[in-house]
C-alpha atoms as a PDB file:
ATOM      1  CA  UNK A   1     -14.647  10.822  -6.438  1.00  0.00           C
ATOM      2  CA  UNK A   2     -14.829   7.555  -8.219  1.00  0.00           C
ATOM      3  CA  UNK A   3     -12.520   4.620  -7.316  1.00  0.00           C
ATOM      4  CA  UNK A   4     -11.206   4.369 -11.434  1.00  0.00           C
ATOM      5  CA  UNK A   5     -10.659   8.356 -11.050  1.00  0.00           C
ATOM      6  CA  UNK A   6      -8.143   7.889  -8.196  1.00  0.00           C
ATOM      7  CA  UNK A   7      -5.992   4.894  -9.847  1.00  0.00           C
ATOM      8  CA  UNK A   8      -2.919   6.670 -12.156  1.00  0.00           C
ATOM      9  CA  UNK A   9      -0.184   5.781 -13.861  1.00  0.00           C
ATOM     10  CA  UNK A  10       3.036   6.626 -12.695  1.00  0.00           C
ATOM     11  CA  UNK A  11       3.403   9.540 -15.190  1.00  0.00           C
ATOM     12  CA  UNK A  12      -0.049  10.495 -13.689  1.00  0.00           C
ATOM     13  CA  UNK A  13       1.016  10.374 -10.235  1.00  0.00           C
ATOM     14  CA  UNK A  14       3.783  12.480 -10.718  1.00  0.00           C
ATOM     15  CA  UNK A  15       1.478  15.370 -12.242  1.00  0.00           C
ATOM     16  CA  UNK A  16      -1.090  15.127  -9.718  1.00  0.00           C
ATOM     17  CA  UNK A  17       1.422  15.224  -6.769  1.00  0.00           C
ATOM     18  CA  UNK A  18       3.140  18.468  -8.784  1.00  0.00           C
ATOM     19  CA  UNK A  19      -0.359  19.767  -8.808  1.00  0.00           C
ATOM     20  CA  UNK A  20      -1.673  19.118  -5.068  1.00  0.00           C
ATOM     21  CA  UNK A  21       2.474  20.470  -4.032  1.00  0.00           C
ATOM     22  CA  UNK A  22       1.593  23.654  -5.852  1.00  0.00           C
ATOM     23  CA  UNK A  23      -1.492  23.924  -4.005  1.00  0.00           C
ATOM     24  CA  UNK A  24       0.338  23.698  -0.607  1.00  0.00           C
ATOM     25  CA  UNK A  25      -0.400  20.141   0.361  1.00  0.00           C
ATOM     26  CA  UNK A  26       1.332  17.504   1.673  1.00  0.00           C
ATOM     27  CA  UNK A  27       1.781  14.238   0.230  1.00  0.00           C
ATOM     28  CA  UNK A  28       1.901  11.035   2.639  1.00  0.00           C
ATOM     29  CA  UNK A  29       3.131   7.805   0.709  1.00  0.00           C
ATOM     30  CA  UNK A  30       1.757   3.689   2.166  1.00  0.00           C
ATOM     31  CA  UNK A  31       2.737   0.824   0.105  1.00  0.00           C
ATOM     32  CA  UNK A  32       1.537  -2.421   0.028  1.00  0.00           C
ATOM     33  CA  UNK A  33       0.205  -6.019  -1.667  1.00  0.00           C
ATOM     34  CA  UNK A  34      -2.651  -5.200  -0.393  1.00  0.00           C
ATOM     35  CA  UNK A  35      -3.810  -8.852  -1.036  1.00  0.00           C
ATOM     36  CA  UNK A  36      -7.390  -9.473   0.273  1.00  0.00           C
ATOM     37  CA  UNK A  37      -8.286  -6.392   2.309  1.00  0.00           C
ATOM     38  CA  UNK A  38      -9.055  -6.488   6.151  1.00  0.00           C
ATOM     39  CA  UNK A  39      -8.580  -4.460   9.109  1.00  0.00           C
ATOM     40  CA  UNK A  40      -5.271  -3.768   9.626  1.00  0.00           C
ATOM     41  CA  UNK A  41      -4.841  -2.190   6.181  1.00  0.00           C
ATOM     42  CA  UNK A  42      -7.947  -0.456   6.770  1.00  0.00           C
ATOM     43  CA  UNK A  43      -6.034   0.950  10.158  1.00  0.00           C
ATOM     44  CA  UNK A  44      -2.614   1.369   8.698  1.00  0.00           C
ATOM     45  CA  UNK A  45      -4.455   3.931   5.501  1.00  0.00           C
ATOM     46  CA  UNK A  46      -6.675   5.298   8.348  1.00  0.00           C
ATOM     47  CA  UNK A  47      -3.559   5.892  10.418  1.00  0.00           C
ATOM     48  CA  UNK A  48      -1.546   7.325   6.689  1.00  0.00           C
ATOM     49  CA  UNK A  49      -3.937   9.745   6.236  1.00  0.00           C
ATOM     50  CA  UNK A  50      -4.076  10.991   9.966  1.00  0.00           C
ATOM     51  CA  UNK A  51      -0.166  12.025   9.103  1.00  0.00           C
ATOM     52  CA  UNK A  52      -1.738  15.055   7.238  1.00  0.00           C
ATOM     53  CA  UNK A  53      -2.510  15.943   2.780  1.00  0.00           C
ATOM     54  CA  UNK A  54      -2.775  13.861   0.166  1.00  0.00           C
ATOM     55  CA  UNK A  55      -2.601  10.104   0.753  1.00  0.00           C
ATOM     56  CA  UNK A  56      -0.808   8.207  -2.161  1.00  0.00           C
ATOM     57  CA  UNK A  57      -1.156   4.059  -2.094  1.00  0.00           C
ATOM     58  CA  UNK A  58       1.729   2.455  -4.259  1.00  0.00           C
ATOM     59  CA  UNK A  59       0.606  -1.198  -4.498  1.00  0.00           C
ATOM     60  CA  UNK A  60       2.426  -3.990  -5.564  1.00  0.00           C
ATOM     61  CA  UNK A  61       2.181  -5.372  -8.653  1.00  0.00           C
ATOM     62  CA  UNK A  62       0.894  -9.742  -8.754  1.00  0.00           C
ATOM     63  CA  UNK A  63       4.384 -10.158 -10.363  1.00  0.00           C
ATOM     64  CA  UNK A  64       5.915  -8.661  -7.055  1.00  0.00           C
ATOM     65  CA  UNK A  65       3.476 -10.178  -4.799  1.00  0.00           C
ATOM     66  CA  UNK A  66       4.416 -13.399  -6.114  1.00  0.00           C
ATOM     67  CA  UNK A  67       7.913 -13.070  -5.674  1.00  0.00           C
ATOM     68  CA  UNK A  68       7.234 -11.665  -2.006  1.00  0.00           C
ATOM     69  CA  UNK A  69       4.694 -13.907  -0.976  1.00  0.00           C
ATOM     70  CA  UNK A  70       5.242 -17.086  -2.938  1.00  0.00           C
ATOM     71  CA  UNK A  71       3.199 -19.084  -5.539  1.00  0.00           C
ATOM     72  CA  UNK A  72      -0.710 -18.862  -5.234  1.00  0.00           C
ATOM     73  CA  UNK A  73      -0.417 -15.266  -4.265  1.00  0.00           C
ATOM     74  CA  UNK A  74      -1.747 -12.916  -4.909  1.00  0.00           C
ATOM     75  CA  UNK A  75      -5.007 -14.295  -4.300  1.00  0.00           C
ATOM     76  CA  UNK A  76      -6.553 -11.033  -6.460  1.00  0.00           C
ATOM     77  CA  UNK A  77      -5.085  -9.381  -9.682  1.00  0.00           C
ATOM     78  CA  UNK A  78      -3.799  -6.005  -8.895  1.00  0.00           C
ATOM     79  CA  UNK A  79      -5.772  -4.082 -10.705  1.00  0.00           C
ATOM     80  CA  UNK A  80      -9.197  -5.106  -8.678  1.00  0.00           C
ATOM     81  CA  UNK A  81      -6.425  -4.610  -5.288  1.00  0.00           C
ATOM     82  CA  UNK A  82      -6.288  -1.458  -6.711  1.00  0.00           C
ATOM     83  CA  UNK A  83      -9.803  -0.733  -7.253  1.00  0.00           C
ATOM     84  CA  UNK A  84     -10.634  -1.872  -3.805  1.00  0.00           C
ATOM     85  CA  UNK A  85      -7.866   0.457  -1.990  1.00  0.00           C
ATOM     86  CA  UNK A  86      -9.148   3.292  -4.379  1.00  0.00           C
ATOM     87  CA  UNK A  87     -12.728   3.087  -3.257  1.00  0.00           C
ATOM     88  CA  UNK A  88     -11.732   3.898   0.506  1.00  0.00           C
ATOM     89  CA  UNK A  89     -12.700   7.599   1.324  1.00  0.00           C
ATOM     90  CA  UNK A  90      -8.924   7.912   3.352  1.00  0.00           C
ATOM     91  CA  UNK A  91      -6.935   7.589  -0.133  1.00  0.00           C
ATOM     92  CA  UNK A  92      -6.555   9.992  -2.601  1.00  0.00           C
ATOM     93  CA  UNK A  93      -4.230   8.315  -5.494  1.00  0.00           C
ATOM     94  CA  UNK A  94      -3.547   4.462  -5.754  1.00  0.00           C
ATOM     95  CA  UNK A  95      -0.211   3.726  -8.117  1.00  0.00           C
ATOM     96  CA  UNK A  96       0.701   0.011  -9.172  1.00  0.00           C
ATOM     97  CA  UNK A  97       4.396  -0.626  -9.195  1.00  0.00           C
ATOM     98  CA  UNK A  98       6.355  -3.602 -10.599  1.00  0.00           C
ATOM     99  CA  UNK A  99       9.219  -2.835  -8.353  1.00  0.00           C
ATOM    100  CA  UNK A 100       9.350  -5.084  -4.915  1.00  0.00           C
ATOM    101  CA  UNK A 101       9.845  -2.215  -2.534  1.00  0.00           C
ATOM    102  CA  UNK A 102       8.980   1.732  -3.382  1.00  0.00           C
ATOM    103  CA  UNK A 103      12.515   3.523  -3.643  1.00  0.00           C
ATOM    104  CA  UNK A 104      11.895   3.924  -7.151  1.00  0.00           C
ATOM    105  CA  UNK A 105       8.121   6.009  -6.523  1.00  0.00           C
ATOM    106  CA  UNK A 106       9.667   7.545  -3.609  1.00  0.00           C
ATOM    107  CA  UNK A 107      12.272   9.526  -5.857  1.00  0.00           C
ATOM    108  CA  UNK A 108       9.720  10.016  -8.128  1.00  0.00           C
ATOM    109  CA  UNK A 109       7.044  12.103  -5.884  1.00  0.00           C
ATOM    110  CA  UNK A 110       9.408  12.488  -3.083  1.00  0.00           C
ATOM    111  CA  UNK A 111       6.576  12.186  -0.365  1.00  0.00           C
ATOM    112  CA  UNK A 112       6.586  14.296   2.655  1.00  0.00           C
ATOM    113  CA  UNK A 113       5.962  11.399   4.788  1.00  0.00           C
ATOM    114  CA  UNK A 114       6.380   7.646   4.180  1.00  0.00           C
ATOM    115  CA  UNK A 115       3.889   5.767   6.778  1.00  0.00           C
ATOM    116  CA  UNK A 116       4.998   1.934   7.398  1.00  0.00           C
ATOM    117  CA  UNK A 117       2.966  -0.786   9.231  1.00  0.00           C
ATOM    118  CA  UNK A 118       3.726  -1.864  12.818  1.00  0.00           C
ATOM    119  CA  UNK A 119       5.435  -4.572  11.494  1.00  0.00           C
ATOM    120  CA  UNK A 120       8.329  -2.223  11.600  1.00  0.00           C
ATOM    121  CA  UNK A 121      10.353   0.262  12.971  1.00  0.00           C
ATOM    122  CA  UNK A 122      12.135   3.234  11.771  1.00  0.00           C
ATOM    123  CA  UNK A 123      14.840   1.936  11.856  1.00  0.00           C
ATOM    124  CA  UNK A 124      13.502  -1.282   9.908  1.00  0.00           C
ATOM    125  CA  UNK A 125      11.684   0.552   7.195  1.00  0.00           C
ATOM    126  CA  UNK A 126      13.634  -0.835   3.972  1.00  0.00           C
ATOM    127  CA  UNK A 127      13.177   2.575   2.143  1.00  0.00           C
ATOM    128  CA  UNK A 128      14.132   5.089   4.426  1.00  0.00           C
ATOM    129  CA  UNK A 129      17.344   5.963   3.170  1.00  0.00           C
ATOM    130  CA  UNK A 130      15.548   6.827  -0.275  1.00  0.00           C
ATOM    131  CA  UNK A 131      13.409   9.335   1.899  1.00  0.00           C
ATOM    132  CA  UNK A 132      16.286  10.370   4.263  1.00  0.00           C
ATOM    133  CA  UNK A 133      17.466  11.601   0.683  1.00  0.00           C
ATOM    134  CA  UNK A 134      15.860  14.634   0.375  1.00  0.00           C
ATOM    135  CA  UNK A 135      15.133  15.094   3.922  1.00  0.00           C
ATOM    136  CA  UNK A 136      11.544  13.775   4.406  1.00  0.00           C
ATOM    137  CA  UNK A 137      10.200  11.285   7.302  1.00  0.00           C
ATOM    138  CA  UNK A 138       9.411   7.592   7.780  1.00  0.00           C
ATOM    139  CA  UNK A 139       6.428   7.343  10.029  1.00  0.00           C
ATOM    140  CA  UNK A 140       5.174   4.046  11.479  1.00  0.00           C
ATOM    141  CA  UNK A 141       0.996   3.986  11.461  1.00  0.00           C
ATOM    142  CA  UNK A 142      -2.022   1.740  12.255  1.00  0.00           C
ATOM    143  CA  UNK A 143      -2.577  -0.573  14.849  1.00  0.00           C
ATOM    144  CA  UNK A 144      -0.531  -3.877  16.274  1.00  0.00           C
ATOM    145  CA  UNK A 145       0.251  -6.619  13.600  1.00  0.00           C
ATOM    146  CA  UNK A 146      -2.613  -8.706  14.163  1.00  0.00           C
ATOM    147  CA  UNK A 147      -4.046  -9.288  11.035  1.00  0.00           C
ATOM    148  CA  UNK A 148      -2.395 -10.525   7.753  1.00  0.00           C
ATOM    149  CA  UNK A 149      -3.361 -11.466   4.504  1.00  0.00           C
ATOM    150  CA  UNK A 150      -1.501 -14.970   4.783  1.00  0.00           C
ATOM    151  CA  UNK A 151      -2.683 -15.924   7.803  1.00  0.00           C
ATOM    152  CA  UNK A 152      -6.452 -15.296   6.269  1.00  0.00           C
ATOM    153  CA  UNK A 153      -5.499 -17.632   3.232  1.00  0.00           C
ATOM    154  CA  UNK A 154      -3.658 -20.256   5.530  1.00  0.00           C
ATOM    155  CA  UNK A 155      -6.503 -20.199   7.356  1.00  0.00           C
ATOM    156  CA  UNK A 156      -8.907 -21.206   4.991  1.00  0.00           C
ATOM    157  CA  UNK A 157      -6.704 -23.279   3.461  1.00  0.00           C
ATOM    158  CA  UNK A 158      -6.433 -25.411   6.271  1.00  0.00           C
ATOM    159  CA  UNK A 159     -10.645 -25.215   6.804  1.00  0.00           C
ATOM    160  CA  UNK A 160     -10.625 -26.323   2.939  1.00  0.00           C
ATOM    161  CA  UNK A 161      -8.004 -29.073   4.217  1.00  0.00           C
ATOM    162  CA  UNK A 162     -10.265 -30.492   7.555  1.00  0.00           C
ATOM    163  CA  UNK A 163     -13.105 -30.420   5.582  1.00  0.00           C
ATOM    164  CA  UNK A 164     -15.116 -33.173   4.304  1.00  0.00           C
ATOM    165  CA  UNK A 165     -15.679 -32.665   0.299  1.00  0.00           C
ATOM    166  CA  UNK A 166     -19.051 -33.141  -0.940  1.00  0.00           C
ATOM    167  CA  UNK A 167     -20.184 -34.911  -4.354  1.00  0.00           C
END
Protein backbone atom coordinates (compact mmCIF):
# COMPACT_ATOMS: atom_id res chain seq x y z
CA UNK A 1 0.00 0.00 0.00
CA UNK A 2 1.26 3.40 -0.86
CA UNK A 3 2.42 5.88 1.83
CA UNK A 4 -0.34 8.85 0.31
CA UNK A 5 -3.02 5.82 0.50
CA UNK A 6 -2.52 5.41 4.28
CA UNK A 7 -2.61 9.33 5.27
CA UNK A 8 -6.65 10.35 6.00
CA UNK A 9 -8.46 12.92 7.16
CA UNK A 10 -10.10 12.72 10.28
CA UNK A 11 -13.54 12.07 8.66
CA UNK A 12 -11.50 9.33 6.81
CA UNK A 13 -10.13 7.83 9.80
CA UNK A 14 -13.24 7.46 11.39
CA UNK A 15 -14.71 5.37 8.32
CA UNK A 16 -11.81 3.25 7.93
CA UNK A 17 -11.63 2.36 11.70
CA UNK A 18 -15.74 1.66 11.39
CA UNK A 19 -14.73 -0.50 8.52
CA UNK A 20 -11.59 -2.58 9.90
CA UNK A 21 -14.12 -2.76 13.60
CA UNK A 22 -16.71 -4.42 11.41
CA UNK A 23 -14.24 -6.72 10.14
CA UNK A 24 -13.23 -7.85 13.70
CA UNK A 25 -10.00 -5.98 14.15
CA UNK A 26 -8.50 -4.16 16.62
CA UNK A 27 -7.40 -0.74 16.45
CA UNK A 28 -4.08 0.34 18.43
CA UNK A 29 -3.68 4.28 18.56
CA UNK A 30 0.52 6.08 18.89
CA UNK A 31 0.75 9.73 18.70
CA UNK A 32 3.46 11.80 18.11
CA UNK A 33 5.59 15.00 16.45
CA UNK A 34 7.27 12.69 14.94
CA UNK A 35 9.92 15.40 14.07
CA UNK A 36 12.94 13.90 12.19
CA UNK A 37 12.52 10.13 12.40
CA UNK A 38 15.07 7.77 14.21
CA UNK A 39 15.09 4.73 16.18
CA UNK A 40 13.15 5.05 18.98
CA UNK A 41 10.04 5.96 16.98
CA UNK A 42 10.89 3.27 14.74
CA UNK A 43 10.78 0.95 18.17
CA UNK A 44 7.89 2.63 19.85
CA UNK A 45 5.48 1.89 16.13
CA UNK A 46 7.32 -1.51 16.03
CA UNK A 47 6.38 -2.06 19.66
CA UNK A 48 2.36 -0.34 18.72
CA UNK A 49 1.82 -2.72 16.30
CA UNK A 50 3.10 -5.81 18.37
CA UNK A 51 -0.13 -4.76 20.74
CA UNK A 52 -2.27 -6.52 18.00
CA UNK A 53 -4.84 -4.92 14.52
CA UNK A 54 -4.75 -1.97 12.93
CA UNK A 55 -2.09 0.58 13.88
CA UNK A 56 -3.38 4.26 13.68
CA UNK A 57 -0.46 7.22 13.94
CA UNK A 58 -2.13 10.63 15.01
CA UNK A 59 0.71 13.12 14.43
CA UNK A 60 0.98 16.44 15.50
CA UNK A 61 0.34 19.15 13.55
CA UNK A 62 3.82 22.04 13.01
CA UNK A 63 1.35 24.46 14.76
CA UNK A 64 1.35 21.98 17.82
CA UNK A 65 4.86 21.01 17.52
CA UNK A 66 5.74 24.49 17.81
CA UNK A 67 3.90 25.19 20.75
CA UNK A 68 5.32 21.83 22.35
CA UNK A 69 8.70 22.06 21.29
CA UNK A 70 9.41 25.74 20.87
CA UNK A 71 10.40 28.02 17.90
CA UNK A 72 12.51 26.35 15.04
CA UNK A 73 10.53 23.20 15.45
CA UNK A 74 9.37 21.35 13.74
CA UNK A 75 12.34 20.92 11.76
CA UNK A 76 9.88 19.17 8.83
CA UNK A 77 6.28 20.26 7.77
CA UNK A 78 3.82 17.72 8.85
CA UNK A 79 2.65 16.63 5.97
CA UNK A 80 6.24 15.08 4.71
CA UNK A 81 6.26 13.73 8.90
CA UNK A 82 3.37 12.22 7.75
CA UNK A 83 4.49 10.78 4.61
CA UNK A 84 7.53 9.40 6.25
CA UNK A 85 5.52 7.57 9.24
CA UNK A 86 3.07 6.36 6.43
CA UNK A 87 5.72 4.66 4.38
CA UNK A 88 6.70 2.26 7.40
CA UNK A 89 5.25 -1.31 6.72
CA UNK A 90 4.12 -1.41 10.87
CA UNK A 91 1.39 1.49 10.27
CA UNK A 92 -1.71 1.21 8.75
CA UNK A 93 -3.43 4.90 8.94
CA UNK A 94 -1.43 8.17 9.76
CA UNK A 95 -4.01 11.20 10.96
CA UNK A 96 -2.65 14.89 11.45
CA UNK A 97 -4.22 16.65 14.37
CA UNK A 98 -4.09 20.34 15.36
CA UNK A 99 -4.91 19.47 18.88
CA UNK A 100 -1.66 19.26 21.39
CA UNK A 101 -2.50 15.93 22.92
CA UNK A 102 -5.06 13.15 21.25
CA UNK A 103 -8.26 13.16 23.61
CA UNK A 104 -10.08 14.63 20.90
CA UNK A 105 -9.08 11.43 18.13
CA UNK A 106 -9.33 9.15 20.95
CA UNK A 107 -13.23 9.82 21.33
CA UNK A 108 -13.41 9.87 17.89
CA UNK A 109 -12.12 6.12 16.97
CA UNK A 110 -12.13 5.05 20.50
CA UNK A 111 -8.95 2.78 20.03
CA UNK A 112 -8.69 -0.51 21.67
CA UNK A 113 -5.33 0.24 22.86
CA UNK A 114 -3.44 3.54 23.25
CA UNK A 115 0.52 2.63 23.16
CA UNK A 116 2.75 5.54 24.86
CA UNK A 117 6.60 5.85 24.75
CA UNK A 118 8.83 4.88 27.70
CA UNK A 119 8.96 8.25 28.52
CA UNK A 120 5.95 7.41 30.55
CA UNK A 121 3.99 5.46 32.67
CA UNK A 122 0.46 4.52 32.95
CA UNK A 123 -0.10 6.37 35.25
CA UNK A 124 1.66 9.43 33.38
CA UNK A 125 -0.03 8.97 30.07
CA UNK A 126 -1.91 12.50 29.74
CA UNK A 127 -4.87 10.82 27.84
CA UNK A 128 -5.78 7.97 29.70
CA UNK A 129 -8.75 9.12 31.30
CA UNK A 130 -10.21 9.81 27.66
CA UNK A 131 -9.52 5.96 27.07
CA UNK A 132 -10.46 4.83 30.64
CA UNK A 133 -13.82 6.34 29.18
CA UNK A 134 -15.10 3.69 27.39
CA UNK A 135 -13.10 1.08 28.98
CA UNK A 136 -10.06 0.58 26.66
CA UNK A 137 -6.16 0.35 27.72
CA UNK A 138 -3.08 2.58 27.84
CA UNK A 139 -0.11 0.47 26.97
CA UNK A 140 3.49 1.70 27.29
CA UNK A 141 5.75 0.33 24.05
CA UNK A 142 9.25 0.54 22.48
CA UNK A 143 12.45 0.61 23.94
CA UNK A 144 14.28 2.98 26.80
CA UNK A 145 14.20 6.82 26.07
CA UNK A 146 17.39 7.09 24.45
CA UNK A 147 16.85 8.81 21.46
CA UNK A 148 15.00 12.16 20.84
CA UNK A 149 14.37 14.38 18.18
CA UNK A 150 15.81 17.48 20.21
CA UNK A 151 18.69 16.09 21.29
CA UNK A 152 19.47 15.20 17.34
CA UNK A 153 18.84 19.00 16.47
CA UNK A 154 20.80 20.29 19.63
CA UNK A 155 23.27 18.24 18.56
CA UNK A 156 23.93 19.52 15.35
CA UNK A 157 23.28 22.69 16.34
CA UNK A 158 26.04 22.80 18.56
CA UNK A 159 28.45 20.91 15.61
CA UNK A 160 27.07 23.94 13.35
CA UNK A 161 28.15 26.17 16.50
CA UNK A 162 32.08 24.57 16.99
CA UNK A 163 32.49 24.67 13.56
CA UNK A 164 34.66 26.77 11.53
CA UNK A 165 32.47 28.47 8.55
CA UNK A 166 33.91 28.37 5.22
CA UNK A 167 33.82 31.25 2.43
Amino acid sequence: MKAQVKILSREELRQRVEEWRHAGEHVTLANGGFDLLHVGHVRYLRGAKALGGKLVVAINSDASVRTLKGEGRPVMPAEERAEIVAALADVDAVVIFPELDVRAIIREIRPDVQAKGTDYTADSVPERDAVAEYGGRVEIVGDAKDHSTSEIVAHFERRSRLEPRKS
